[in-house]
N, C-alpha and C. Protein backbone atom coordinates (compact mmCIF):
# COMPACT_ATOMS: atom_id res chain seq x y z
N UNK A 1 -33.75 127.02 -1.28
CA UNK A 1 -33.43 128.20 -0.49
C UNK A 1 -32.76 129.23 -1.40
N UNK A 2 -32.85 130.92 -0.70
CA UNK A 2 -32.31 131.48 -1.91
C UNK A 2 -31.34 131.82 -1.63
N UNK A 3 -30.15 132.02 -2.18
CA UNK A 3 -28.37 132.42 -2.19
C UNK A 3 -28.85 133.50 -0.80
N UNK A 4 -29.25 134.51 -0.63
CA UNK A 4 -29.11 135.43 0.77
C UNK A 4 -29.17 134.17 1.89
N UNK A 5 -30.69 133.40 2.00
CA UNK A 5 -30.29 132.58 2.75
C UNK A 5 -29.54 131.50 3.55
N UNK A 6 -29.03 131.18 2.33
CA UNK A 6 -27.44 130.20 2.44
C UNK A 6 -26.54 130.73 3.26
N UNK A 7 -26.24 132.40 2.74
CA UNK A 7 -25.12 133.24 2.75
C UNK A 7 -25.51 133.15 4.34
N UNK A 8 -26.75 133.81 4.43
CA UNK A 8 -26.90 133.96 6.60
C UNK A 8 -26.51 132.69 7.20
N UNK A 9 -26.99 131.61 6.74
CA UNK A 9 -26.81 130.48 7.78
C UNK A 9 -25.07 130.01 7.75
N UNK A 10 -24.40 130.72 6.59
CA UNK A 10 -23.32 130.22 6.66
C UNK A 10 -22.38 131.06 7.25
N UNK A 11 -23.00 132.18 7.19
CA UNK A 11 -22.29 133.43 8.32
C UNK A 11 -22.66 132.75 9.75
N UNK A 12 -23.38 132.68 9.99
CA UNK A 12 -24.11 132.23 11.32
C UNK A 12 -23.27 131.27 12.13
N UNK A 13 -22.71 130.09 10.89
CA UNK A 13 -22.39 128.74 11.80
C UNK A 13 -20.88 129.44 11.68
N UNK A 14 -20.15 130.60 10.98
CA UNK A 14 -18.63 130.51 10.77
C UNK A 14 -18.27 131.03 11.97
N UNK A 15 -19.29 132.08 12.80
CA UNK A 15 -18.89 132.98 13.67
C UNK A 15 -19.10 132.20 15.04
N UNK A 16 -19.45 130.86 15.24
CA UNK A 16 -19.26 130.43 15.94
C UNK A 16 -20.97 130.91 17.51
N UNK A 17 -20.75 130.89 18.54
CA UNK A 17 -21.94 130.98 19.41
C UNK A 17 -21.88 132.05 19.74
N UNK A 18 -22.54 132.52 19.69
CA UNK A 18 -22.71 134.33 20.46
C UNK A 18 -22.69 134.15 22.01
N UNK A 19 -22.29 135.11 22.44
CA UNK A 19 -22.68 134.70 24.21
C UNK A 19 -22.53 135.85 24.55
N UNK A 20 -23.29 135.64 25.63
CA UNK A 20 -23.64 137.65 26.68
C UNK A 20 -22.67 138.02 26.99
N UNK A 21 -22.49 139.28 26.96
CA UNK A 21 -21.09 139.94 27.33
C UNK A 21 -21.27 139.87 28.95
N UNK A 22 -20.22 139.91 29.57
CA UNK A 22 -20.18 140.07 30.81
C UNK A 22 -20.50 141.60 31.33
N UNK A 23 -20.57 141.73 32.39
CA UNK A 23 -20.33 143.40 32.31
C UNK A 23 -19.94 142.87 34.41
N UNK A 24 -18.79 144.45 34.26
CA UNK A 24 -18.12 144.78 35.23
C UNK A 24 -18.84 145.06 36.46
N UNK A 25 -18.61 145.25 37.85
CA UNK A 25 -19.63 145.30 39.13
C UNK A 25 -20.27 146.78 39.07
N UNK A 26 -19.93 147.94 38.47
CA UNK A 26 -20.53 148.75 38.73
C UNK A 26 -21.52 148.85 37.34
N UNK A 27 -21.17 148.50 36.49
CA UNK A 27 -22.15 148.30 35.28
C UNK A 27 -23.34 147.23 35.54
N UNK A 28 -22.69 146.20 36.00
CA UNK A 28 -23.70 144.97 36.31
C UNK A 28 -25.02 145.70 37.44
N UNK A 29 -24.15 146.20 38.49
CA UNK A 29 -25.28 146.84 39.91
C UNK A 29 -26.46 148.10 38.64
N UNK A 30 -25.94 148.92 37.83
CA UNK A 30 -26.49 149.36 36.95
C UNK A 30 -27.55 148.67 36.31
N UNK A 31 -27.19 147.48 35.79
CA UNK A 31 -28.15 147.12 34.79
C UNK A 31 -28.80 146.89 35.83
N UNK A 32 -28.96 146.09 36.94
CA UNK A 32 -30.03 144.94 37.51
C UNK A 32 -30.56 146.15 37.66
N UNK A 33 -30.55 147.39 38.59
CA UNK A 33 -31.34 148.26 39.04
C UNK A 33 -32.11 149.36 37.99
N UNK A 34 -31.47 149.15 37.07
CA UNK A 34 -32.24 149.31 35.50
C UNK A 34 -33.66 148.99 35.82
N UNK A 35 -32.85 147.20 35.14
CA UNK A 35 -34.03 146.60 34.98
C UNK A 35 -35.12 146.17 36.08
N UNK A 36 -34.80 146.69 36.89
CA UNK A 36 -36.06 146.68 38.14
C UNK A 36 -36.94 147.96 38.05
N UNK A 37 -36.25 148.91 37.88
CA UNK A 37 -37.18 150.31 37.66
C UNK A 37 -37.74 150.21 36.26
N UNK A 38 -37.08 149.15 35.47
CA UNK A 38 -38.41 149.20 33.92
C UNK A 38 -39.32 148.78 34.34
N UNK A 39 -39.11 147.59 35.28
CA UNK A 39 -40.06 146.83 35.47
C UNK A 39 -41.46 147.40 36.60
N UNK A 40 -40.71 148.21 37.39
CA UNK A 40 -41.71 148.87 38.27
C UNK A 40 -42.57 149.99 37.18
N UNK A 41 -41.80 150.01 36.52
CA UNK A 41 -42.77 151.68 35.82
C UNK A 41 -43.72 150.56 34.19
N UNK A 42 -43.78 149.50 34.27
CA UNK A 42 -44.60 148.90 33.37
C UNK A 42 -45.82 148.28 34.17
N UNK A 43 -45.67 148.75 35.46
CA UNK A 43 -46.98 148.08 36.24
C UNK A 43 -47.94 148.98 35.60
N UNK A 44 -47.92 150.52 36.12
CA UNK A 44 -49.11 151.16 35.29
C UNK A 44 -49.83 150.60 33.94
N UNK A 45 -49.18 150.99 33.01
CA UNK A 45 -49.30 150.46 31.66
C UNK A 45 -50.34 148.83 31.68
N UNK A 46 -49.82 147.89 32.32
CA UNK A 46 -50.48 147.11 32.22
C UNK A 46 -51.16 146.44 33.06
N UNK A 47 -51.17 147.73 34.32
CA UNK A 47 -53.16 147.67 35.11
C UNK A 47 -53.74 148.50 33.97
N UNK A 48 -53.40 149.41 33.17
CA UNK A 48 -54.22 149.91 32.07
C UNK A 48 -54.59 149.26 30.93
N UNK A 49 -53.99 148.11 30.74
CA UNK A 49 -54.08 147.19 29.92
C UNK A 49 -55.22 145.96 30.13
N UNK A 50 -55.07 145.80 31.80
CA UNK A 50 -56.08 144.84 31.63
C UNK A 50 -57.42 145.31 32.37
N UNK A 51 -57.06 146.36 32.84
CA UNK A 51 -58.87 147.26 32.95
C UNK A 51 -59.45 147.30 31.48
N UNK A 52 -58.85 147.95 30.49
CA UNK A 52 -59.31 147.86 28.82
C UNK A 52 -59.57 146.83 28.71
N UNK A 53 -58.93 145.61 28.42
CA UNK A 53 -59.48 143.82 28.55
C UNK A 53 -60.79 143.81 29.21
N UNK A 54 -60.64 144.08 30.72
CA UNK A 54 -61.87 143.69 31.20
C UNK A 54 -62.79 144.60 30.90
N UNK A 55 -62.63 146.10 30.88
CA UNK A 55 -63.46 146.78 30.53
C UNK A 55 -64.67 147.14 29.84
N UNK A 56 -64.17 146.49 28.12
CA UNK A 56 -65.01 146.47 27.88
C UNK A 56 -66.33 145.59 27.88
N UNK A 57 -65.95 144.02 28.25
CA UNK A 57 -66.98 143.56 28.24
C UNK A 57 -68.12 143.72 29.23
N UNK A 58 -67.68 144.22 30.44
CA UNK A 58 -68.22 145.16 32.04
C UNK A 58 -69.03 145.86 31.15
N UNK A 59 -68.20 147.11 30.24
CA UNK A 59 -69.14 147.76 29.73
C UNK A 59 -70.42 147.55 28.99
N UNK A 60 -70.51 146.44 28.17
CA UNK A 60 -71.13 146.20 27.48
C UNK A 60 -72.36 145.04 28.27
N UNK A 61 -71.66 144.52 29.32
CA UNK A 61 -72.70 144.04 30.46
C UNK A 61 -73.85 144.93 31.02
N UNK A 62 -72.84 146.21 31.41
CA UNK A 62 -73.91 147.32 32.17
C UNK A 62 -74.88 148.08 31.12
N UNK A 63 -74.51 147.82 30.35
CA UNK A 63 -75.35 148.92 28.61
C UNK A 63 -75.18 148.04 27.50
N UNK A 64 -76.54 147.22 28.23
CA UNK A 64 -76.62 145.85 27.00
C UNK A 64 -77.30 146.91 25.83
N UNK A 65 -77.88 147.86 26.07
CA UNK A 65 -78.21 149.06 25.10
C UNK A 65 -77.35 149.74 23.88
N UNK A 66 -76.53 148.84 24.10
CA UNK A 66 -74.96 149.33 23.16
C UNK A 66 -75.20 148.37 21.79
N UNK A 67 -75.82 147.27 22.18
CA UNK A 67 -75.81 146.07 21.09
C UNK A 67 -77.06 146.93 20.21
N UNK A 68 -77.97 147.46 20.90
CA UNK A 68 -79.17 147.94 19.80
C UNK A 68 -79.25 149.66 19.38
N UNK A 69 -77.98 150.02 19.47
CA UNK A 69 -77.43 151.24 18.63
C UNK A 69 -76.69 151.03 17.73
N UNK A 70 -77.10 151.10 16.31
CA UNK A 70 -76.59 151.06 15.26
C UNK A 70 -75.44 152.23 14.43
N UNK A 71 -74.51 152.30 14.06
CA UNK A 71 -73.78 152.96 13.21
C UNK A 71 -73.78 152.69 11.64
N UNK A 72 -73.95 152.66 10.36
CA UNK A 72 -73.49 151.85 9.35
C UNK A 72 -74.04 150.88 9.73
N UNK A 73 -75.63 150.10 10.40
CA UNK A 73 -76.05 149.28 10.39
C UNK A 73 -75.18 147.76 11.07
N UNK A 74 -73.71 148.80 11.69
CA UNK A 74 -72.80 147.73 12.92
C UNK A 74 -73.43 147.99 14.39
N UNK A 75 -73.23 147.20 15.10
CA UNK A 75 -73.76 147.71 16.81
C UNK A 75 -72.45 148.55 16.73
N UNK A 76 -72.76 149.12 17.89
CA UNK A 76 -72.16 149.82 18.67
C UNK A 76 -70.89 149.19 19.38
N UNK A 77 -71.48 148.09 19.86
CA UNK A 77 -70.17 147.25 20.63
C UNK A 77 -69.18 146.62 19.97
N UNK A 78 -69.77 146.29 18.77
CA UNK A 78 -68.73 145.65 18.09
C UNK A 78 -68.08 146.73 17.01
N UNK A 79 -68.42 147.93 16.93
CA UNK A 79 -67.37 149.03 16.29
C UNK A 79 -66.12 149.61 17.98
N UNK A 80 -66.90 149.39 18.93
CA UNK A 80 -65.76 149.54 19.93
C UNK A 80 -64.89 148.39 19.50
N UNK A 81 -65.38 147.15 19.67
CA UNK A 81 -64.45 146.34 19.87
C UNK A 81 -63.19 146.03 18.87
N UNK A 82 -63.48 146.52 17.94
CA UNK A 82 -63.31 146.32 17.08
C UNK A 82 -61.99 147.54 16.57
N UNK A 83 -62.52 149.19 17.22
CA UNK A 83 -61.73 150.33 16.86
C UNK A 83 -60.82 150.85 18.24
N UNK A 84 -61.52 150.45 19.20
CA UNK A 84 -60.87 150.88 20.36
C UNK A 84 -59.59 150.78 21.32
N UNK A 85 -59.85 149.29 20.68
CA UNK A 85 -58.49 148.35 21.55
C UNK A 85 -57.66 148.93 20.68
N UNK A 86 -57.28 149.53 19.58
CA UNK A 86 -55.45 149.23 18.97
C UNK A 86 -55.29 150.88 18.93
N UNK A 87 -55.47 151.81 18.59
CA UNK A 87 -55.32 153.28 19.94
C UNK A 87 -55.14 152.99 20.98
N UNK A 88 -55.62 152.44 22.14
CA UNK A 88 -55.04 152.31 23.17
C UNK A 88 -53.83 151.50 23.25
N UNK A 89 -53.92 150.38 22.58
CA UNK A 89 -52.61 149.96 22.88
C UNK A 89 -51.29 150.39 22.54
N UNK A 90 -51.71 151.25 21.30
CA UNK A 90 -50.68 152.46 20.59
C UNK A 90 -50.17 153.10 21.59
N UNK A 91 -51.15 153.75 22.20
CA UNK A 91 -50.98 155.11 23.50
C UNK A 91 -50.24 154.36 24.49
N UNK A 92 -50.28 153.11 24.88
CA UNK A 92 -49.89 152.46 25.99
C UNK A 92 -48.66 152.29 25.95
N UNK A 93 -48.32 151.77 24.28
CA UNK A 93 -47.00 151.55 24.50
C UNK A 93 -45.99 152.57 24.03
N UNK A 94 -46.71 153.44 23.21
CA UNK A 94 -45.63 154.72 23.32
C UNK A 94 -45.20 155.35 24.77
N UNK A 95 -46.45 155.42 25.92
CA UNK A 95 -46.21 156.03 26.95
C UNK A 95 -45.45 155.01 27.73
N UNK A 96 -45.16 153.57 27.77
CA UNK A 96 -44.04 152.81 28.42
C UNK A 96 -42.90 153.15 27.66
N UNK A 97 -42.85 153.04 26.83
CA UNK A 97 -41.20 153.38 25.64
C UNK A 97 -41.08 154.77 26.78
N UNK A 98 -41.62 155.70 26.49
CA UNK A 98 -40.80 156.90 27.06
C UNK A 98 -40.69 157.27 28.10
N UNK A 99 -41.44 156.12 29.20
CA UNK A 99 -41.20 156.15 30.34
C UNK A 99 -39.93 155.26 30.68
N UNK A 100 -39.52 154.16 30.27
CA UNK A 100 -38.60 153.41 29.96
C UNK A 100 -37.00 154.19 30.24
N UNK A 101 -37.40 155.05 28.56
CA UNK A 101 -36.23 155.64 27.85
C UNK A 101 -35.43 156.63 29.01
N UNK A 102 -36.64 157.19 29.69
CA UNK A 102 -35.98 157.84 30.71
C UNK A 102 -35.42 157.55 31.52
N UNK A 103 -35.91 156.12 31.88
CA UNK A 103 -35.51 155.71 33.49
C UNK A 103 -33.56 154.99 32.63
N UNK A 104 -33.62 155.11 31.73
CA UNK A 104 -32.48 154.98 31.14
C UNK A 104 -31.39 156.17 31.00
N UNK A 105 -32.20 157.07 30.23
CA UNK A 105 -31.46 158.27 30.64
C UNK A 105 -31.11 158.75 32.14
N UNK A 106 -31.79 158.45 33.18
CA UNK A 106 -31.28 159.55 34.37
C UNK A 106 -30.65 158.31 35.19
N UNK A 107 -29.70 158.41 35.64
CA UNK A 107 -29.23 157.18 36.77
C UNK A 107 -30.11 157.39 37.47
């Protein structure tokens, strides 16, 4: 192991167990209702998530015509599959982060 690593695990065991801070009744009623409105505003995001999942292969069911269009001598379906999914999931999760961030910012 190398000397940094030693050094962490021996920080680690000196400081003893970490444990959750408590938080007070009007902070606590805060968080839970937080975390219920993150949770309501990530439904979008990931019915958009798994329409894309299912999507494309639907798509590629209905326009089996996709497999015999060539780009660079790739189909078609497999340059979607291949370029499509990680933009969207980019877009997806930037637009939860800042939907998030807000429901943080505004009581």
């Amino acid at each position: 192991m190398s000397p940094q690593t030693r050094l962490a695990h021996s920080r680690r065991r000196a400081r003893g167990r970490w444990r959750v801070p408590k938080l007070d009744g009007p902070d606590a009623e805060r968080a839970v209702e937080l975390h219920r409105r993150q949770l309501r505003l990530a439904l979008a995001p990931l019915a958009f998530l798994f329409a894309g999942v299912a999507g494309l292969p639907l798509l590629f069911a209905v326009f089996p015509a996709l497999d015999d269009i060539r780009v660079l001598g790739i189909p078609v379906s497999w340059l979607a599959l291949a370029f499509l999914p990680y933009p969207a999931l980019t877009l997806l999760a930037g637009w939860q982060l800042r939907r998030a961030e807000k429901a943080e910012d505004h009581p």
